[in-house]
C-alpha atoms as a PDB file:
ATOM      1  CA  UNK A   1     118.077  73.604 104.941  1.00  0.00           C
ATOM      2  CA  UNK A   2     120.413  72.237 101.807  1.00  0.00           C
ATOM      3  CA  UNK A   3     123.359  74.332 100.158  1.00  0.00           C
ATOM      4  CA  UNK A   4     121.287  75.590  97.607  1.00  0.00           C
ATOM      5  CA  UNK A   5     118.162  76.823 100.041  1.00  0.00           C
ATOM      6  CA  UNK A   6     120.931  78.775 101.860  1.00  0.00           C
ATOM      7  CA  UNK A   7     122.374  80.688  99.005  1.00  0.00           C
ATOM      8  CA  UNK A   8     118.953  81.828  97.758  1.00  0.00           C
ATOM      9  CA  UNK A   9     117.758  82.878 101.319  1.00  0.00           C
ATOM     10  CA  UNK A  10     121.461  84.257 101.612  1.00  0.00           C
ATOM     11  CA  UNK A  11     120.417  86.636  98.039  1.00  0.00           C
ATOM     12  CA  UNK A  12     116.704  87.643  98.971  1.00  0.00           C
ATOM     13  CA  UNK A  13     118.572  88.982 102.302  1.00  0.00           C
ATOM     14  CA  UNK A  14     121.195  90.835 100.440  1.00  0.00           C
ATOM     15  CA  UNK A  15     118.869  92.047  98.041  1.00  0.00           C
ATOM     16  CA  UNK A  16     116.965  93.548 100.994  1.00  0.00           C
ATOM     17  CA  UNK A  17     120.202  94.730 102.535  1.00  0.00           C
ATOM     18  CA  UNK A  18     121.571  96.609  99.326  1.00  0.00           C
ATOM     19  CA  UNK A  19     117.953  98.195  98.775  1.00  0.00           C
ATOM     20  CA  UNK A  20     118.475 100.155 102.221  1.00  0.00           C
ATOM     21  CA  UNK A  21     122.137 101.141 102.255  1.00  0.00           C
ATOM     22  CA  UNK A  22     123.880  98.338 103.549  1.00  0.00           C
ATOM     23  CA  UNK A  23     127.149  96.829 102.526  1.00  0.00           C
ATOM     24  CA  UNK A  24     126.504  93.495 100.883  1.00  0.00           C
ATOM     25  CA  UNK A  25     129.928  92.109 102.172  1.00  0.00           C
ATOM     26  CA  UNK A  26     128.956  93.212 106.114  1.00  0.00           C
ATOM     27  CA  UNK A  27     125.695  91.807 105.755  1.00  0.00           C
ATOM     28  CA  UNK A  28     127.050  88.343 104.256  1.00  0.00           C
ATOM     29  CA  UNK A  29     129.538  87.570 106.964  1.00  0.00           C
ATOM     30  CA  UNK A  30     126.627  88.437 109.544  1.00  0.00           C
ATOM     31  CA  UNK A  31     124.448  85.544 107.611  1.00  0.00           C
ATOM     32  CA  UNK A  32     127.223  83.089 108.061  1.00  0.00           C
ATOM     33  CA  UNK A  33     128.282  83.845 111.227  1.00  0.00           C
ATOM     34  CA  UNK A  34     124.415  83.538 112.182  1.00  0.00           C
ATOM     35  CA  UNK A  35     124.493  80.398 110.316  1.00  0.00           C
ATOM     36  CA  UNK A  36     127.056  78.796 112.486  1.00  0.00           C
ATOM     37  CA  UNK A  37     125.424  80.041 115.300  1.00  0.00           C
ATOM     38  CA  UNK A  38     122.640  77.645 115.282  1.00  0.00           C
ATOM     39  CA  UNK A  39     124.621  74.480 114.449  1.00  0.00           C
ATOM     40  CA  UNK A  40     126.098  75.127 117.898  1.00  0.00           C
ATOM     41  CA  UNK A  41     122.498  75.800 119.942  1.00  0.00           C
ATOM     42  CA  UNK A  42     120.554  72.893 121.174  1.00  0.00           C
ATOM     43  CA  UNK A  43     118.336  70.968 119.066  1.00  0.00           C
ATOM     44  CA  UNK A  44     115.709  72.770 121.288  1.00  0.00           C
ATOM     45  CA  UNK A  45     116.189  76.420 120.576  1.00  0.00           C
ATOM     46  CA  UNK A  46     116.936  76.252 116.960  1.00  0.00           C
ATOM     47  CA  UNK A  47     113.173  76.974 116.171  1.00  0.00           C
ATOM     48  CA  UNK A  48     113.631  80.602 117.324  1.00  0.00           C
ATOM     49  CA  UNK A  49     113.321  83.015 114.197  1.00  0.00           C
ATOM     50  CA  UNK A  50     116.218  85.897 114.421  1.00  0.00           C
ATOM     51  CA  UNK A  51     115.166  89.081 112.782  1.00  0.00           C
ATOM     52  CA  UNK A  52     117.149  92.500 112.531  1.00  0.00           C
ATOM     53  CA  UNK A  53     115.548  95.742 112.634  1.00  0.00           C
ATOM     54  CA  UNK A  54     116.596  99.652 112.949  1.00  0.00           C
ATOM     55  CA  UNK A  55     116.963 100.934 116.453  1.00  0.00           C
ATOM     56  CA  UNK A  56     114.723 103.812 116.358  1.00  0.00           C
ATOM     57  CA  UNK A  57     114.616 104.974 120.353  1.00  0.00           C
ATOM     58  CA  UNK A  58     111.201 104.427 121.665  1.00  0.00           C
ATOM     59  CA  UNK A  59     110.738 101.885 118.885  1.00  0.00           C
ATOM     60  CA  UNK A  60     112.675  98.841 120.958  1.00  0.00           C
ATOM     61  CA  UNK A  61     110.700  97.900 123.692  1.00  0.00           C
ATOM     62  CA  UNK A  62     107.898  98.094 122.249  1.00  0.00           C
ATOM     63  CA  UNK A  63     108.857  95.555 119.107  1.00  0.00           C
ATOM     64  CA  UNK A  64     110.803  93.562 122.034  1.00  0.00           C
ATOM     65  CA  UNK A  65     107.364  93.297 124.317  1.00  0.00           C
ATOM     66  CA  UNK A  66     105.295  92.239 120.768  1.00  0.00           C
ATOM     67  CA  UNK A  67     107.789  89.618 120.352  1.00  0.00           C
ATOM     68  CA  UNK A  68     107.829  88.341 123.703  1.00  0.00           C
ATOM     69  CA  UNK A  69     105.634  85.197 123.540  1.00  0.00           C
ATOM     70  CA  UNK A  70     106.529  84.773 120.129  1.00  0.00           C
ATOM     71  CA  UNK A  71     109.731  82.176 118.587  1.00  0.00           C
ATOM     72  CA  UNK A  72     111.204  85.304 117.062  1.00  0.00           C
ATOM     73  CA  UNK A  73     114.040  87.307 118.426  1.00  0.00           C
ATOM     74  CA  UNK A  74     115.187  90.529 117.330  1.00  0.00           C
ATOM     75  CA  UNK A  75     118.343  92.344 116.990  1.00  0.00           C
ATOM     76  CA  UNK A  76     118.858  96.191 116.611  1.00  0.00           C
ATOM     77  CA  UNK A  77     120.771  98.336 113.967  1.00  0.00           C
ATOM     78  CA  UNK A  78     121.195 101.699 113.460  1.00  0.00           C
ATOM     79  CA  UNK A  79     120.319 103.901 110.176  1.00  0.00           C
ATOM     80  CA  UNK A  80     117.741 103.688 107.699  1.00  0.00           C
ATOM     81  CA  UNK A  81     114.267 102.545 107.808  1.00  0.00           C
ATOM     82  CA  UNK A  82     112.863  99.011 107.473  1.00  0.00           C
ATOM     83  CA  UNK A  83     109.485 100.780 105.512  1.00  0.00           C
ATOM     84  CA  UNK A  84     111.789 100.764 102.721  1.00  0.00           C
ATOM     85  CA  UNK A  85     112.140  97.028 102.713  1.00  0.00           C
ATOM     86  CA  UNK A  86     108.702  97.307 101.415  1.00  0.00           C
ATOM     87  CA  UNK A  87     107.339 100.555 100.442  1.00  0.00           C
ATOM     88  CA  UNK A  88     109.016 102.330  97.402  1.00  0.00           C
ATOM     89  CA  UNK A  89     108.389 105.636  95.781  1.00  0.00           C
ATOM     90  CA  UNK A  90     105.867 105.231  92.529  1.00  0.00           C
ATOM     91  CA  UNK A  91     107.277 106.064  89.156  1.00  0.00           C
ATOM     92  CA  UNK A  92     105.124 108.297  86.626  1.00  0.00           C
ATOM     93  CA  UNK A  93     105.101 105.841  84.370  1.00  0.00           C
ATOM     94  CA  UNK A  94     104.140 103.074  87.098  1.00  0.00           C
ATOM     95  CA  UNK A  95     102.087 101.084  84.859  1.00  0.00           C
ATOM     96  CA  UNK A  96     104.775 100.331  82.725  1.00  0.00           C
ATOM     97  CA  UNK A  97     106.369  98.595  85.832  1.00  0.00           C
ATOM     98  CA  UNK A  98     105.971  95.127  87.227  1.00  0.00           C
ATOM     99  CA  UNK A  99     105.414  94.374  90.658  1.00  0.00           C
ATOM    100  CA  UNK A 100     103.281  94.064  93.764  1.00  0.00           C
ATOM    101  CA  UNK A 101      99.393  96.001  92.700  1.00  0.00           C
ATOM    102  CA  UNK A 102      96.419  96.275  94.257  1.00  0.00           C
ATOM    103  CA  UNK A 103      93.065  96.867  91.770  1.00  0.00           C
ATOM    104  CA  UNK A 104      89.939  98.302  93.925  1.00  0.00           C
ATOM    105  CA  UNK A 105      86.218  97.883  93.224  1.00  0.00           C
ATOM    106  CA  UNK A 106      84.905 101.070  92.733  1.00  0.00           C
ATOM    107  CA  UNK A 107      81.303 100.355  94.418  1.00  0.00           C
ATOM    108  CA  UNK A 108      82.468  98.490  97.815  1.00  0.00           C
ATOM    109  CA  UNK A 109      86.138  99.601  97.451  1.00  0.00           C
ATOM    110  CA  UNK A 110      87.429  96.247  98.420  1.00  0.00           C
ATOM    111  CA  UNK A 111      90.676  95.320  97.147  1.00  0.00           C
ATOM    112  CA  UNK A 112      92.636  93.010  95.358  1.00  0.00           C
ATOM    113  CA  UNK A 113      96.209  92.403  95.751  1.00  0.00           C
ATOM    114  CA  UNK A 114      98.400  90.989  93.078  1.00  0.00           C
ATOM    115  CA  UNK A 115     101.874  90.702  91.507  1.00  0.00           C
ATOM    116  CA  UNK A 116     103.077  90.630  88.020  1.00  0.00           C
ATOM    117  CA  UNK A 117     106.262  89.901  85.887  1.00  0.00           C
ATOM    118  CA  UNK A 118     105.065  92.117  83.128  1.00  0.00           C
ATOM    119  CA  UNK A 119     103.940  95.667  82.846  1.00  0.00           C
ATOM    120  CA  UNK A 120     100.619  96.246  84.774  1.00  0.00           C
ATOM    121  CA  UNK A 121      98.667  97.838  82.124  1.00  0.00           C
ATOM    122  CA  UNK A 122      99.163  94.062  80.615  1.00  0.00           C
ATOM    123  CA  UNK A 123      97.619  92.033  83.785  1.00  0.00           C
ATOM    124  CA  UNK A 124      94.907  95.329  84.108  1.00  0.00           C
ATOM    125  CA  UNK A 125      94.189  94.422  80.319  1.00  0.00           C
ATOM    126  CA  UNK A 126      93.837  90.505  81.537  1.00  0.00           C
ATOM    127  CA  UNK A 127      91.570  90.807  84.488  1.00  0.00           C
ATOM    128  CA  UNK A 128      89.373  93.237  82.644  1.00  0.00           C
ATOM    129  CA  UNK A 129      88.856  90.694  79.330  1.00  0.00           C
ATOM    130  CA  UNK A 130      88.196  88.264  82.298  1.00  0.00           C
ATOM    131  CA  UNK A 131      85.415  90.322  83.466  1.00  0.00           C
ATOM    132  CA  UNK A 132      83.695  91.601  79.808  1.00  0.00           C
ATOM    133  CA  UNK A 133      83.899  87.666  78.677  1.00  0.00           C
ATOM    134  CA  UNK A 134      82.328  86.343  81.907  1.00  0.00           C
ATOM    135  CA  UNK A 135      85.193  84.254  82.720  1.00  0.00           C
ATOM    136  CA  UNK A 136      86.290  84.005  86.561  1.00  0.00           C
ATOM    137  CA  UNK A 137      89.661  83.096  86.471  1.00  0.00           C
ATOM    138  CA  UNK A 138      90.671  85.707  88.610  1.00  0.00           C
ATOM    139  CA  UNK A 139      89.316  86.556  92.245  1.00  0.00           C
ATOM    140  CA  UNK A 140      89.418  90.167  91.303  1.00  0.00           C
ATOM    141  CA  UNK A 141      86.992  89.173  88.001  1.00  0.00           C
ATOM    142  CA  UNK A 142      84.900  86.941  89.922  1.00  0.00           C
ATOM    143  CA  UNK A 143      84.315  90.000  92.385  1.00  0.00           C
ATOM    144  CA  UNK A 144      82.675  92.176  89.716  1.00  0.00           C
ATOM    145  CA  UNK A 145      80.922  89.182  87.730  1.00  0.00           C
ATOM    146  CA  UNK A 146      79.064  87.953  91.064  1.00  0.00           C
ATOM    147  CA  UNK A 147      78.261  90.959  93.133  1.00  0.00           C
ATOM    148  CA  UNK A 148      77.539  92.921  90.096  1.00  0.00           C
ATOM    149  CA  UNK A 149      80.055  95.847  90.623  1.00  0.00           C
ATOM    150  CA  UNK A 150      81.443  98.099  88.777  1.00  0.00           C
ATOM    151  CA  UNK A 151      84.954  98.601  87.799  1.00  0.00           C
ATOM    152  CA  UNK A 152      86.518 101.679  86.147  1.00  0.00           C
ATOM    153  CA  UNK A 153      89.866 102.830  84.055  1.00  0.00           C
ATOM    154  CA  UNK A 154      93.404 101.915  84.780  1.00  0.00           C
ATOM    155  CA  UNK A 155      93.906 105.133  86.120  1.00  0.00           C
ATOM    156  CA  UNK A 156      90.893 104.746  88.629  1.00  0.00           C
ATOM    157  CA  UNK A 157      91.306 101.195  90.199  1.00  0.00           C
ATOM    158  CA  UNK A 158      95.006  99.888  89.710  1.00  0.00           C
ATOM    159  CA  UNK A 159      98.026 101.022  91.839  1.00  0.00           C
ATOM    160  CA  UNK A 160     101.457  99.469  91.852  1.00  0.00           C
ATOM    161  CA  UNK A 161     102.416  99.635  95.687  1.00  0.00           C
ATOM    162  CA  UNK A 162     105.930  98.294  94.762  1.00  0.00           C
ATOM    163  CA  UNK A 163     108.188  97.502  92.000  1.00  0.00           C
ATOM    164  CA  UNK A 164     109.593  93.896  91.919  1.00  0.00           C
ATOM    165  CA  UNK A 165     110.789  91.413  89.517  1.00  0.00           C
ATOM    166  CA  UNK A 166     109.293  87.830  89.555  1.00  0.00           C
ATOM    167  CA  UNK A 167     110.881  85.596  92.097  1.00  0.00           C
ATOM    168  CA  UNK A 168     110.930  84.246  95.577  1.00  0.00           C
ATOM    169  CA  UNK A 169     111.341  87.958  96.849  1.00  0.00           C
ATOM    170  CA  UNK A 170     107.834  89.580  95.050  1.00  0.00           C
ATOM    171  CA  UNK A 171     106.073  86.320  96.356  1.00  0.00           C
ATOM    172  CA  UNK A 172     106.867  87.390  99.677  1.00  0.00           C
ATOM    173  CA  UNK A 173     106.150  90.843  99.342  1.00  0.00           C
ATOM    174  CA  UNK A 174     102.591  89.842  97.882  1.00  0.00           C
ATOM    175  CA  UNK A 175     101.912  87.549 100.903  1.00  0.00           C
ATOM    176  CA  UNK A 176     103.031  90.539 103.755  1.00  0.00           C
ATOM    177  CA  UNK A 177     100.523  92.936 101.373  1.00  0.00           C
ATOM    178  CA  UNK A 178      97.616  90.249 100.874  1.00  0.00           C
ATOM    179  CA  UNK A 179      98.099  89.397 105.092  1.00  0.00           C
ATOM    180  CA  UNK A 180      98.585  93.486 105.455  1.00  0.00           C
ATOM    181  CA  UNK A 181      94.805  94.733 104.043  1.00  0.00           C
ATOM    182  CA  UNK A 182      93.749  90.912 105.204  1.00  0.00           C
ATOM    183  CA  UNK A 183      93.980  92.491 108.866  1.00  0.00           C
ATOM    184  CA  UNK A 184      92.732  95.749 107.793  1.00  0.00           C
ATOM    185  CA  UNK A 185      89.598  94.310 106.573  1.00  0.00           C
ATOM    186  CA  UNK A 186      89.968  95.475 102.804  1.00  0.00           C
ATOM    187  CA  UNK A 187      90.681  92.303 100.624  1.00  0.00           C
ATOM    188  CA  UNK A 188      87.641  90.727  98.837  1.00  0.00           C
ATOM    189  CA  UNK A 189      85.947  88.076 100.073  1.00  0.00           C
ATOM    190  CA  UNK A 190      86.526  86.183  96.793  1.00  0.00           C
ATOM    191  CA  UNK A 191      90.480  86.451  97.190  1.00  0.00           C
ATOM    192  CA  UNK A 192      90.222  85.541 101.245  1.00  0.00           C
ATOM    193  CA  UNK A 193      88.304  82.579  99.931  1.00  0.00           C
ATOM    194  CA  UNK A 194      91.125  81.796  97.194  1.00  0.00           C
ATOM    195  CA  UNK A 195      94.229  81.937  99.384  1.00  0.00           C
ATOM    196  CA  UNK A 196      94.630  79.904 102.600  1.00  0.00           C
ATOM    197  CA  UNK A 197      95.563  83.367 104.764  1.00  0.00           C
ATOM    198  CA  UNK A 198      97.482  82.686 108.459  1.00  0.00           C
ATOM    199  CA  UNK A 199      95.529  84.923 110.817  1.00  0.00           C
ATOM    200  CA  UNK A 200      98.158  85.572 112.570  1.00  0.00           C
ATOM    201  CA  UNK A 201     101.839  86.081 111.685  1.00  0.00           C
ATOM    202  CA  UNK A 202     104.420  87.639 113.604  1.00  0.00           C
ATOM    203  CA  UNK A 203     107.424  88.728 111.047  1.00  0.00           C
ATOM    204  CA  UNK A 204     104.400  90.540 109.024  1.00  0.00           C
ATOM    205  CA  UNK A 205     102.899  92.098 111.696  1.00  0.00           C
ATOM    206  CA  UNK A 206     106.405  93.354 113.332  1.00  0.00           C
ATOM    207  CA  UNK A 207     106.725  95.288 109.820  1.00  0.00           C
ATOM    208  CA  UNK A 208     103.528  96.642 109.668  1.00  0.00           C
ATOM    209  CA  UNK A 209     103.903  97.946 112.853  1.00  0.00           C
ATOM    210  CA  UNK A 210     107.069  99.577 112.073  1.00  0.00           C
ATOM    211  CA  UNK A 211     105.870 100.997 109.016  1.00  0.00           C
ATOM    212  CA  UNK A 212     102.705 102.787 111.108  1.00  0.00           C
ATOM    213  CA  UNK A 213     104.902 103.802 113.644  1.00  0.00           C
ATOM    214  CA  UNK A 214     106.404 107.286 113.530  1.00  0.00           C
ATOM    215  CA  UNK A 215     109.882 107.904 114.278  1.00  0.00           C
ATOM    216  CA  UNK A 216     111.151 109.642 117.073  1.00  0.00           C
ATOM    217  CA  UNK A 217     114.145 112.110 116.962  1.00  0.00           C
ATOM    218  CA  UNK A 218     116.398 111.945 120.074  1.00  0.00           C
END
């Protein structure tokens, strides 16, 4: 990985960091110091994936045991939540947002997911000329056009699940929600047929799982 790779990993972690509480200058000398821990492991071992998560009690064998067979090792912190890495509270005036949304067909209620740099009513605007003018240049358009379903009002079918800004950061947080109702069954065929979607991935599902997980008070 170049200089330049490194710095924008290095802000996408921050970013993270600062969004739950953490101190941006703790969290960059851990990076480094992580850093120059794999120029010094063998060539062999530096595939392993290092990921840091609360320590939540009950919560660390079973996250060690699901990442047993898997190239990713995980270290343990204390306070705050990783579900806020990726779940935020909605605004009332959501739609006015950009971000990471999800638009549901009211007869099968399927789902799309998508992100946007603009305000959502714009993109719910967008796929719904798509769908009136018979064009399918969207998954979520071709949905309705081919199966002949129906679709309904802003208010009905579109919800922002989490404000972003356009960037490296949203595209990942569209992937982990496209792989996330992927697993649970709900995405549209059309958009499973659009993306190339990794059955299996272990970072996504380690977050899911800590999401669904309760926590447990000592």
């Amino acid at each position: 990985m170049d200089n330049a790779a490194k710095n924008k990993e290095l802000n996408i972690i921050i970013n993270i960091a600062e969004n739950n509480g953490y101190n941006k200058e703790l969290i960059t000398r851990m990076y480094h110091k992580l850093q120059q821990q794999k120029t010094n492991v063998p060539i062999e071992r530096r595939e392993q994936k290092w990921v840091s998560y609360t320590y939540n009690g009950s919560y660390t064998r079973k996250i060690t045991k699901l990442l047993k067979n898997t190239n990713v090792r995980i270290a343990f912190k204390v306070d705050h939540t990783l579900g806020k890495i990726l779940n935020h509270k909605q605004s009332i005036n959501s739609y006015e947002q950009s971000g990471i949304y999800k638009l549901t067909c009211q007869e099968c209620q399927q789902v799309y997911i998508g992100q946007t740099g603009r305000k959502l009513v714009t993109r719910y605007n967008e796929h719904i000329r798509s769908i009136r003018f018979n064009k399918n240049d969207s998954a979520y358009a071709q949905h309705i056009l081919n199966r002949q379903h129906q679709y309904g009002p802003i208010s009905q079918i579109m919800e922002l699940i989490e404000v972003a800004k356009k960037g490296k950061l949203m595209n990942i947080k569209e992937e982990y929600q496209i792989y996330r109702h992927y697993k649970d069954n709900k995405l549209i065929d059309e958009q499973k047929q659009a993306k190339e979607i990794n059955n299996q991935n272990s970072m996504f599902d380690l977050i899911t799982t800590c999401i669904n997980t309760p926590p447990t008070t000592s």
